[in-house]
PDB file of N, CA and C in Angstrom:
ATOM      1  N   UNK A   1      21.949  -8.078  -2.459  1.00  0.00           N
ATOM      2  CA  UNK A   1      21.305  -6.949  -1.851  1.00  0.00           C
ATOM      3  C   UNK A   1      21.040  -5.872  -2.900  1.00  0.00           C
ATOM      4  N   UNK A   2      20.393  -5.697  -2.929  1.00  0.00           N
ATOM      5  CA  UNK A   2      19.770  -3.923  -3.579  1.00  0.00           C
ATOM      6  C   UNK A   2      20.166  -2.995  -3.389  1.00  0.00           C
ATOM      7  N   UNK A   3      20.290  -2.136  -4.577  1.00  0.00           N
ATOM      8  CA  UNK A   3      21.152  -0.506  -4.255  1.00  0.00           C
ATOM      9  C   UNK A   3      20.528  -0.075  -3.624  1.00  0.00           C
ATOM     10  N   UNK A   4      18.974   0.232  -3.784  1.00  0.00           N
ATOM     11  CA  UNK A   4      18.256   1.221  -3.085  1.00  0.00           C
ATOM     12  C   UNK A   4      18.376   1.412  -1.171  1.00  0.00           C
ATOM     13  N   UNK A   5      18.653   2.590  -0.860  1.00  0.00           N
ATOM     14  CA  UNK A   5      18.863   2.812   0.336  1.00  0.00           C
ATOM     15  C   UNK A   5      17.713   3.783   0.981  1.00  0.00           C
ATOM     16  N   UNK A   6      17.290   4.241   0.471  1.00  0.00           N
ATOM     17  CA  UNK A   6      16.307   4.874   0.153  1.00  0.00           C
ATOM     18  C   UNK A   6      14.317   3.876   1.139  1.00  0.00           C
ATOM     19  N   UNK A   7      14.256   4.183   1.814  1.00  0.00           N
ATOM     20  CA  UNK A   7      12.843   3.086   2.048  1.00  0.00           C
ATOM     21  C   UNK A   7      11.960   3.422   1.152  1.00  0.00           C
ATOM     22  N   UNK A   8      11.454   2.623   0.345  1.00  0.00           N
ATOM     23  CA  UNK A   8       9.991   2.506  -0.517  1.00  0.00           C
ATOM     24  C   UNK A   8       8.298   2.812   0.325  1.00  0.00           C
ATOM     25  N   UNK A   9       8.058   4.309  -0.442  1.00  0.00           N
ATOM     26  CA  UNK A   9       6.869   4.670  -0.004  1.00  0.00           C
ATOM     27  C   UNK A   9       5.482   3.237   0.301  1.00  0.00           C
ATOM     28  N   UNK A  10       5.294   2.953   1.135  1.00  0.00           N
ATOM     29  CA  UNK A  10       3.637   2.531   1.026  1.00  0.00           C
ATOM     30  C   UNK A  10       2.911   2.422   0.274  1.00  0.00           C
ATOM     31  N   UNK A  11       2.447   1.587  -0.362  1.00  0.00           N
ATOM     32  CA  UNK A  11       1.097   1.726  -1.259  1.00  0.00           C
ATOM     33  C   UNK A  11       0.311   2.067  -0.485  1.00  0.00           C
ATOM     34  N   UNK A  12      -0.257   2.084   0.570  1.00  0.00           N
ATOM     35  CA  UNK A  12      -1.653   2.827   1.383  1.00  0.00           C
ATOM     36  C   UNK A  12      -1.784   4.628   1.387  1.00  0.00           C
ATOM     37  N   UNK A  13       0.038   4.471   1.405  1.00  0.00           N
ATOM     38  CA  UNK A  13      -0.037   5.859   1.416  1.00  0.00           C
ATOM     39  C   UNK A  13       0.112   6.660   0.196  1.00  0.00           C
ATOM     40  N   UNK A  14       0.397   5.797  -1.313  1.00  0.00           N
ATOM     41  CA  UNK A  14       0.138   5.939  -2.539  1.00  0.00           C
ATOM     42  C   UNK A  14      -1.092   6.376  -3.193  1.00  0.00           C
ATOM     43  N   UNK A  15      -1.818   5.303  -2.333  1.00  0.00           N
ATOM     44  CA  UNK A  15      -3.302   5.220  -2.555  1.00  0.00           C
ATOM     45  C   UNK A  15      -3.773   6.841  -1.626  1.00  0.00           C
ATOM     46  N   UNK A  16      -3.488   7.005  -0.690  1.00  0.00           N
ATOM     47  CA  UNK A  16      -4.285   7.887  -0.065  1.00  0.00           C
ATOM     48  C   UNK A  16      -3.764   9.539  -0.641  1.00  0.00           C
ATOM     49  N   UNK A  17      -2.721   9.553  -0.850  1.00  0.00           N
ATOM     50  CA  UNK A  17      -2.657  10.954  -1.113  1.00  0.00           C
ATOM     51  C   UNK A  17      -2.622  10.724  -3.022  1.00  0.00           C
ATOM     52  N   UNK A  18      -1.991   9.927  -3.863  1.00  0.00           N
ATOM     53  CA  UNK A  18      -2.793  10.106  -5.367  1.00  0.00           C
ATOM     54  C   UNK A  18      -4.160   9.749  -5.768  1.00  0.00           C
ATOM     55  N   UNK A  19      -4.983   9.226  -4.985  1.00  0.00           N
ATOM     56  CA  UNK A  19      -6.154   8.676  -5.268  1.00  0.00           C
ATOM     57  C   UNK A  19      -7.464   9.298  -4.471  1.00  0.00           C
ATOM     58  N   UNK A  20      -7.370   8.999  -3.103  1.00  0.00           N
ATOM     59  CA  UNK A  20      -8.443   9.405  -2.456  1.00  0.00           C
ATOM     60  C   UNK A  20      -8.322  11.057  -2.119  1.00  0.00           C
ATOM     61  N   UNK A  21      -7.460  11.558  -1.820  1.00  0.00           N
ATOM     62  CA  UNK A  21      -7.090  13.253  -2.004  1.00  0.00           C
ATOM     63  C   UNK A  21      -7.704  13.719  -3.069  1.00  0.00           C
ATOM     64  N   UNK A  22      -7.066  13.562  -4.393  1.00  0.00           N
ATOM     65  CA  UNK A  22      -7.413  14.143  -5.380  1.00  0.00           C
ATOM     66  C   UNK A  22      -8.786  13.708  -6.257  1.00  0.00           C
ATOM     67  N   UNK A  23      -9.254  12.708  -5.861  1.00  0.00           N
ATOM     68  CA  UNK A  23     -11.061  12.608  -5.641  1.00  0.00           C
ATOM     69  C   UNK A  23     -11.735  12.836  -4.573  1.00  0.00           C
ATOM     70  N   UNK A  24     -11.082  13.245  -4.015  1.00  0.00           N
ATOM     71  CA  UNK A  24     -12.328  14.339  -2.657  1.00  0.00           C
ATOM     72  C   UNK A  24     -12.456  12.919  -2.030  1.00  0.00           C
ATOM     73  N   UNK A  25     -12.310  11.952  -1.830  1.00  0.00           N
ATOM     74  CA  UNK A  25     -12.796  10.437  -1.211  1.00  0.00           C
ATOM     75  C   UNK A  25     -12.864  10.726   0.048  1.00  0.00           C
ATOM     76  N   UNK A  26     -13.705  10.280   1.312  1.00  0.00           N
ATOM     77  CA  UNK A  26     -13.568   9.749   2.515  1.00  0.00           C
ATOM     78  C   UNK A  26     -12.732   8.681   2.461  1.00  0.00           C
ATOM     79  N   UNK A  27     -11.839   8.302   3.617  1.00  0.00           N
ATOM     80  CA  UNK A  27     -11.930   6.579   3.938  1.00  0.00           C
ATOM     81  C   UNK A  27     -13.098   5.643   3.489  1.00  0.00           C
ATOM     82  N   UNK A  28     -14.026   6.479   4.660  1.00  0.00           N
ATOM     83  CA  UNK A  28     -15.684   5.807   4.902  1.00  0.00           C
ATOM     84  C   UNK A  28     -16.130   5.171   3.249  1.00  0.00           C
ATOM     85  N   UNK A  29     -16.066   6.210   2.065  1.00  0.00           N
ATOM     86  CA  UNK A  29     -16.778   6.198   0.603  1.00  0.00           C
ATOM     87  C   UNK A  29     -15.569   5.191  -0.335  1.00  0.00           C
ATOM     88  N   UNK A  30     -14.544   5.462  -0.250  1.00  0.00           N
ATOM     89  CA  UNK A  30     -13.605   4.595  -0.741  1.00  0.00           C
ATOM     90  C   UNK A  30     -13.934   3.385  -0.291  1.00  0.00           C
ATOM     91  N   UNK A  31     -13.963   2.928   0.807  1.00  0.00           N
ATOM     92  CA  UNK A  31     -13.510   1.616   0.966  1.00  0.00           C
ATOM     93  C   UNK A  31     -15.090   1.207   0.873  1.00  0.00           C
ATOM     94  N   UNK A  32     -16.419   1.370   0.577  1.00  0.00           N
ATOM     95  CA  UNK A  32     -17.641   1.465   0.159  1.00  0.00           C
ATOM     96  C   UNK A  32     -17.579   0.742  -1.121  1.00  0.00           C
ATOM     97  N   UNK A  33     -16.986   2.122  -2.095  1.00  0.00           N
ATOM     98  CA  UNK A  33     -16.366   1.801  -3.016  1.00  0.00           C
ATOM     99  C   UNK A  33     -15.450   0.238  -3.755  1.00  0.00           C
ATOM    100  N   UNK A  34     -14.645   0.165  -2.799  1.00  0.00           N
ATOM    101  CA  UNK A  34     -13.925  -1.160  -3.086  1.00  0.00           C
ATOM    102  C   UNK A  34     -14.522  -1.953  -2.783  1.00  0.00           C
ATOM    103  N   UNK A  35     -15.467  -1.857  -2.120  1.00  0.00           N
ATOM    104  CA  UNK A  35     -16.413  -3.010  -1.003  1.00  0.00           C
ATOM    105  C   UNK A  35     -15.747  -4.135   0.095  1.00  0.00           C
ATOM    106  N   UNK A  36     -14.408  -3.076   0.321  1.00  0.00           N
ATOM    107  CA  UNK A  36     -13.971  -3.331   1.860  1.00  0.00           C
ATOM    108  C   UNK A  36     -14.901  -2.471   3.562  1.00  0.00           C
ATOM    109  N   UNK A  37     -14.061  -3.296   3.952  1.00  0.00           N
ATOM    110  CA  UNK A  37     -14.466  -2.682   5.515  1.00  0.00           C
ATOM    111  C   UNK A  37     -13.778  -1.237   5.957  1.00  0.00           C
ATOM    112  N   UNK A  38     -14.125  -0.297   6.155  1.00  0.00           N
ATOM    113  CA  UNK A  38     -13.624   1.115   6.854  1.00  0.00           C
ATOM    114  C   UNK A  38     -12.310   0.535   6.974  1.00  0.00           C
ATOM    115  N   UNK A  39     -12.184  -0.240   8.294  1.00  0.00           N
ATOM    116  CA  UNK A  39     -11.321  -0.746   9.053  1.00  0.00           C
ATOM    117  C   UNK A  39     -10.087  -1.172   8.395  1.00  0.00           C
ATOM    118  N   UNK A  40     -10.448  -1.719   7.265  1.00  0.00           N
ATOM    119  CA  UNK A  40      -9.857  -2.444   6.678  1.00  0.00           C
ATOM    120  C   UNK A  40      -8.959  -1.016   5.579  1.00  0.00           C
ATOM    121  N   UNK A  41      -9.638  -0.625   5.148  1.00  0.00           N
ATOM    122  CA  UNK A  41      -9.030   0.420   4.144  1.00  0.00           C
ATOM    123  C   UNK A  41      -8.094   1.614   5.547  1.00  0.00           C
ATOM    124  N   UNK A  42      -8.682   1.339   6.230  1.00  0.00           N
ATOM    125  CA  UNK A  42      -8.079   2.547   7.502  1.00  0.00           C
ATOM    126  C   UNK A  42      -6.334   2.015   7.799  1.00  0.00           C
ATOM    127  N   UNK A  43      -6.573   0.438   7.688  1.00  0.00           N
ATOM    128  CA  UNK A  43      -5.164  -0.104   8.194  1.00  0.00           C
ATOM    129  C   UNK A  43      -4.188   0.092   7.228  1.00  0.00           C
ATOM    130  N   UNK A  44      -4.343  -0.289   5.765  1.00  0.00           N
ATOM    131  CA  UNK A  44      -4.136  -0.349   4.749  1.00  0.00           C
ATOM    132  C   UNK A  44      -3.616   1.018   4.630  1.00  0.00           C
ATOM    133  N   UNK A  45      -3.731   2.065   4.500  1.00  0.00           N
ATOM    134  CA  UNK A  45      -2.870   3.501   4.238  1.00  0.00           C
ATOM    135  C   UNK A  45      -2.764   4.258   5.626  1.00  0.00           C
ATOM    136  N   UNK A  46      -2.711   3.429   6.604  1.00  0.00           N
ATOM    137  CA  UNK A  46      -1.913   4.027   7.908  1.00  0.00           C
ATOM    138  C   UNK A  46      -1.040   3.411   8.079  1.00  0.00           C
ATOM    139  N   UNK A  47      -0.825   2.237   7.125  1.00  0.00           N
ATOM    140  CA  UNK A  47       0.484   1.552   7.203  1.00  0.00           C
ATOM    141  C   UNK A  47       0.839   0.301   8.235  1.00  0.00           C
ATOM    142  N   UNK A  48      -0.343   0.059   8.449  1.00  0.00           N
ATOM    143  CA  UNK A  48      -0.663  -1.292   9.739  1.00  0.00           C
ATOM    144  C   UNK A  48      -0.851  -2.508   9.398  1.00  0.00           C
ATOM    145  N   UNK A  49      -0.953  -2.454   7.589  1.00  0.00           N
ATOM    146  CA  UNK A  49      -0.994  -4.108   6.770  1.00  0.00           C
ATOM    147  C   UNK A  49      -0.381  -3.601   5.449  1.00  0.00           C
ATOM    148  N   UNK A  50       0.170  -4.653   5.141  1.00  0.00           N
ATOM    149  CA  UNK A  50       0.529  -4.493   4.034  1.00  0.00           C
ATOM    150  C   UNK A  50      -0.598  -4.727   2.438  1.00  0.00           C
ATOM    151  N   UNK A  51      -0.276  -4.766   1.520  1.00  0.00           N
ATOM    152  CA  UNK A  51      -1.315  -5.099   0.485  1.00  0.00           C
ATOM    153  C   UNK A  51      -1.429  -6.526   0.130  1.00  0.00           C
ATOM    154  N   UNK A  52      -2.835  -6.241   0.231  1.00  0.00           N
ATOM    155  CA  UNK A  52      -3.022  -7.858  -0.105  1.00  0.00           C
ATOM    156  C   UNK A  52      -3.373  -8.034  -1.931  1.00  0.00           C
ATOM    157  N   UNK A  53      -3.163  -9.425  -2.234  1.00  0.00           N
ATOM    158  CA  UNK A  53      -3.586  -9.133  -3.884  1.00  0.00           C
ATOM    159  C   UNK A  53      -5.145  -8.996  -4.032  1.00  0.00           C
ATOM    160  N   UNK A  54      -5.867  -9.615  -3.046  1.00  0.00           N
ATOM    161  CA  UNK A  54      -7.512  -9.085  -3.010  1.00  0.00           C
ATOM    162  C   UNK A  54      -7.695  -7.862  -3.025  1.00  0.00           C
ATOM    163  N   UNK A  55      -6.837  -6.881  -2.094  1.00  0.00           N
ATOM    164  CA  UNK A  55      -6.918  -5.118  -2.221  1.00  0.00           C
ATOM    165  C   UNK A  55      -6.266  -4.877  -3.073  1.00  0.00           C
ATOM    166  N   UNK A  56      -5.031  -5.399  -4.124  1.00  0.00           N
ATOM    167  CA  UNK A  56      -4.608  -4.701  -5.187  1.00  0.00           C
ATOM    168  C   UNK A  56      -5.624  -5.270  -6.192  1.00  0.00           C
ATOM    169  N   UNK A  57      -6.446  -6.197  -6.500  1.00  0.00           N
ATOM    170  CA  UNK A  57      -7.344  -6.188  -7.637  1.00  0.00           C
ATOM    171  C   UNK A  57      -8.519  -4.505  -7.164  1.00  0.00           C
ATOM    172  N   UNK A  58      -9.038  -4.841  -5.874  1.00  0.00           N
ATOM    173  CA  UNK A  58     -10.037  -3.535  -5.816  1.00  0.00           C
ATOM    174  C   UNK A  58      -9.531  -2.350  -5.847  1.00  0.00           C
ATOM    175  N   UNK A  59      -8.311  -2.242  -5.620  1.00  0.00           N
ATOM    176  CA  UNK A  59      -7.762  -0.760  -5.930  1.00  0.00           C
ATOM    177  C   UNK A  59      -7.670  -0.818  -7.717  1.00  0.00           C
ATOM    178  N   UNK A  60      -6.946  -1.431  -8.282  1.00  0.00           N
ATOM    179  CA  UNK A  60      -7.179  -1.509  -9.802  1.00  0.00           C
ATOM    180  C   UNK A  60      -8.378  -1.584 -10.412  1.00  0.00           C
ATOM    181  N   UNK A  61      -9.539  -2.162 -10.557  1.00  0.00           N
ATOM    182  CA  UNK A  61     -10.861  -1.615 -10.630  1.00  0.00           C
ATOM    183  C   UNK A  61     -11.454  -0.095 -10.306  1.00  0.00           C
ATOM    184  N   UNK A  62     -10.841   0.538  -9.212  1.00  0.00           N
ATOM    185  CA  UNK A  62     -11.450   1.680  -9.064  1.00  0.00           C
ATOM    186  C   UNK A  62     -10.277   2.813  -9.898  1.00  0.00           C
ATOM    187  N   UNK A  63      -8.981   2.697 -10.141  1.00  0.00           N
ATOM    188  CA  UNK A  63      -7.946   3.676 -10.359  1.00  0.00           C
ATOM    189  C   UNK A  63      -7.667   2.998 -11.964  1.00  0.00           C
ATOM    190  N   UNK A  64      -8.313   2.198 -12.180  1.00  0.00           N
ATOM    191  CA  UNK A  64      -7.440   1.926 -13.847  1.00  0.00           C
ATOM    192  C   UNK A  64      -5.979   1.576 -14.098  1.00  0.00           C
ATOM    193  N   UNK A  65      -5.835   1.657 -12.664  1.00  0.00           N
ATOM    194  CA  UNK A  65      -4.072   0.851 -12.934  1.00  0.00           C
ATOM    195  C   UNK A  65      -3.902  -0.590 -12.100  1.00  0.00           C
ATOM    196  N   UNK A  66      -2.893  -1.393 -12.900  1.00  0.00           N
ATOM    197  CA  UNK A  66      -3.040  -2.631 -12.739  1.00  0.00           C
ATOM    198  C   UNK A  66      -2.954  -2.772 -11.585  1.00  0.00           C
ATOM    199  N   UNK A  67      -3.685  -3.978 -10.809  1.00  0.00           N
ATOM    200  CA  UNK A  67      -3.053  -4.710  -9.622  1.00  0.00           C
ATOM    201  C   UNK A  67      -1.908  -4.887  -9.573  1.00  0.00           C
ATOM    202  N   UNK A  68      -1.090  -5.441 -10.814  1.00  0.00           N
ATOM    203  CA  UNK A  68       0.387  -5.774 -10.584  1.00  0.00           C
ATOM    204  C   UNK A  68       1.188  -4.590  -9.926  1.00  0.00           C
ATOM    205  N   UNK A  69       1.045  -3.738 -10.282  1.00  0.00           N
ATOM    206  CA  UNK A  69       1.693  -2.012 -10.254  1.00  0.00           C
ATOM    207  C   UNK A  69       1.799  -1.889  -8.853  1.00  0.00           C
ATOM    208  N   UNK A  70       0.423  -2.027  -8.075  1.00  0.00           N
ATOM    209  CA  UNK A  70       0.633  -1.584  -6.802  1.00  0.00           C
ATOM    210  C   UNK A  70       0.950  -2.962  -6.030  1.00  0.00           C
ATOM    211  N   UNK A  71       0.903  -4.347  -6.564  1.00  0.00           N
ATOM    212  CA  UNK A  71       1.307  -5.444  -5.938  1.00  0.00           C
ATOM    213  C   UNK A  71       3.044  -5.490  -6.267  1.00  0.00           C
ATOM    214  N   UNK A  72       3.833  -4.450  -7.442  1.00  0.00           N
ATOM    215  CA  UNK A  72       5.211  -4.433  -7.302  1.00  0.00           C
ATOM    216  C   UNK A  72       5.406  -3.633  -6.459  1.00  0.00           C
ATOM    217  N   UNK A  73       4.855  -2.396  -6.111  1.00  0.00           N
ATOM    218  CA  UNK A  73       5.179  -1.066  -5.274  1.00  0.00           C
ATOM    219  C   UNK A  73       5.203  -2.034  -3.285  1.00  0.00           C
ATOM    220  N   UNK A  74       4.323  -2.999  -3.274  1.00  0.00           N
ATOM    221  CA  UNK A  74       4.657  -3.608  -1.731  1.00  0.00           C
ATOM    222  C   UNK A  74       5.741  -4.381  -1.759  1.00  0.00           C
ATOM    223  N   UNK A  75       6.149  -5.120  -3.289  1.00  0.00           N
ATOM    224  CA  UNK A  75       7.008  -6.249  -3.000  1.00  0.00           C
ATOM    225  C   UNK A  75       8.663  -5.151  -2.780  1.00  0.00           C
ATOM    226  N   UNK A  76       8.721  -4.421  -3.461  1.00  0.00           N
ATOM    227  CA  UNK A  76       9.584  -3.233  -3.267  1.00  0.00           C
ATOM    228  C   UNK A  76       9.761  -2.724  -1.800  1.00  0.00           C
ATOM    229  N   UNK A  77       8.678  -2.539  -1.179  1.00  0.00           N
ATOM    230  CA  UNK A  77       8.703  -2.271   0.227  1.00  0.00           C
ATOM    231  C   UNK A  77       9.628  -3.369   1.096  1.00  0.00           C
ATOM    232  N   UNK A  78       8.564  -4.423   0.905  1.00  0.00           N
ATOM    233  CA  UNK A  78       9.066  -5.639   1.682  1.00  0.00           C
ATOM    234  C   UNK A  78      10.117  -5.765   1.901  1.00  0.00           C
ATOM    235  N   UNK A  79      11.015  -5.961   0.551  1.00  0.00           N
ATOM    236  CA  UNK A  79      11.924  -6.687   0.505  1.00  0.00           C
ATOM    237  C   UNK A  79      12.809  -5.543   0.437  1.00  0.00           C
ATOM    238  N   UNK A  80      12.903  -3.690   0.911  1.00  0.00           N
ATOM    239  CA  UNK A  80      13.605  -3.152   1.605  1.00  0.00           C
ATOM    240  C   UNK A  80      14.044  -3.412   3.346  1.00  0.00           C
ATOM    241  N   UNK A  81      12.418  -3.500   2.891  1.00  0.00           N
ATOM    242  CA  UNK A  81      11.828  -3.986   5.233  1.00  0.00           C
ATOM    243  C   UNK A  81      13.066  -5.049   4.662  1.00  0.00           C
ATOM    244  N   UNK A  82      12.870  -6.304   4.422  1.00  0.00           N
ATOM    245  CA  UNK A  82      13.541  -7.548   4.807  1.00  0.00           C
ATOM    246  C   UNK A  82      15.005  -7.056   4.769  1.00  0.00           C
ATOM    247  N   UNK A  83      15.605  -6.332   4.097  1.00  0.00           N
ATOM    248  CA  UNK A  83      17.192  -6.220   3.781  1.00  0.00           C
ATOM    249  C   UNK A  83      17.775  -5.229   4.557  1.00  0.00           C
ATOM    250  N   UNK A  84      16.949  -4.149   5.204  1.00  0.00           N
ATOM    251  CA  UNK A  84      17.503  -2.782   5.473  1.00  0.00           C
ATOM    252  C   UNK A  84      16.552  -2.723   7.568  1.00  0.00           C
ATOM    253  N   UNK A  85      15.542  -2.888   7.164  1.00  0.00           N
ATOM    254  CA  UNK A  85      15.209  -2.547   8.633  1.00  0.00           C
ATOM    255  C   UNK A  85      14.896  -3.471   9.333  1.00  0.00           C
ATOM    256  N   UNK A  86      15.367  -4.224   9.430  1.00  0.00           N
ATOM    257  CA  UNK A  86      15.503  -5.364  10.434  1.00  0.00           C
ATOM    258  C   UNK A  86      16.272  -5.736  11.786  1.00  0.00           C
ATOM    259  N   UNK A  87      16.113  -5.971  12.858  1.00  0.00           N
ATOM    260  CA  UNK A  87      17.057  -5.840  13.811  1.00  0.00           C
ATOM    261  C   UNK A  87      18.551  -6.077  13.726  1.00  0.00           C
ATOM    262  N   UNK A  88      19.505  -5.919  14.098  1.00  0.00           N
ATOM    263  CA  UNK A  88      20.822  -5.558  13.899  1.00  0.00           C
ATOM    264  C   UNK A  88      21.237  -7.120  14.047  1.00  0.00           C
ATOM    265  N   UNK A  89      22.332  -8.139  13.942  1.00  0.00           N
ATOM    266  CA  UNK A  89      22.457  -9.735  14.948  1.00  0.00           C
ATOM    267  C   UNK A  89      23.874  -9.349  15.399  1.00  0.00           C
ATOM    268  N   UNK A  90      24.096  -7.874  15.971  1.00  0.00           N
ATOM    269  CA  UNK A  90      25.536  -7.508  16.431  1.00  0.00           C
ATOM    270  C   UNK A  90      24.856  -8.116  17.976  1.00  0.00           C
ATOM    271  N   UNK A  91      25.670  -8.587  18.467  1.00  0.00           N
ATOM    272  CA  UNK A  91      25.816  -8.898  19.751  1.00  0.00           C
ATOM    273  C   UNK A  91      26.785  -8.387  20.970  1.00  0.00           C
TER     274      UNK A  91
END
């Protein structure tokens, strides 16, 4: 198990407040941009999917930082989700 106790921020929500904030971005123009669907970029930093490596290559194309970076920042998530917030098996 992992020290961290702490839950690991979102990459959607990485993406939305260092990236699309501080370039003035819409949803709508970003995900234009990546040449995803609204929908798709909408789920993605409301926290309703996780990252896929197809959206961490188009986020790295538009931000200059690697896919890997934000494809470690979900596996970090995950595998808090998997260890820490998971239903209890107290019976």
């Amino acid at each position: 198990m992992t020290t961290m106790t702490r839950k690991p921020t979102h990459p959607g929500i990485i993406f939305y407040e260092d990236v699309l904030k501080p370039m003035h971005l819409s949803v709508t123009k970003a995900a234009e941009l990546l040449g995803v669907s609204r929908n798709t970029l909408s789920e993605f930093i409301n926290e309703k999917t996780s990252l896929s490596s197809d959206m961490a290559l188009h986020i790295s194309m538009l931000t200059g930082k690697s896919a890997k970076s934000w494809l470690d920042m979900q596996k970090k998530l995950s595998l808090w989700t998997a260890e820490y917030d998971r239903p209890s098996n107290e019976n």
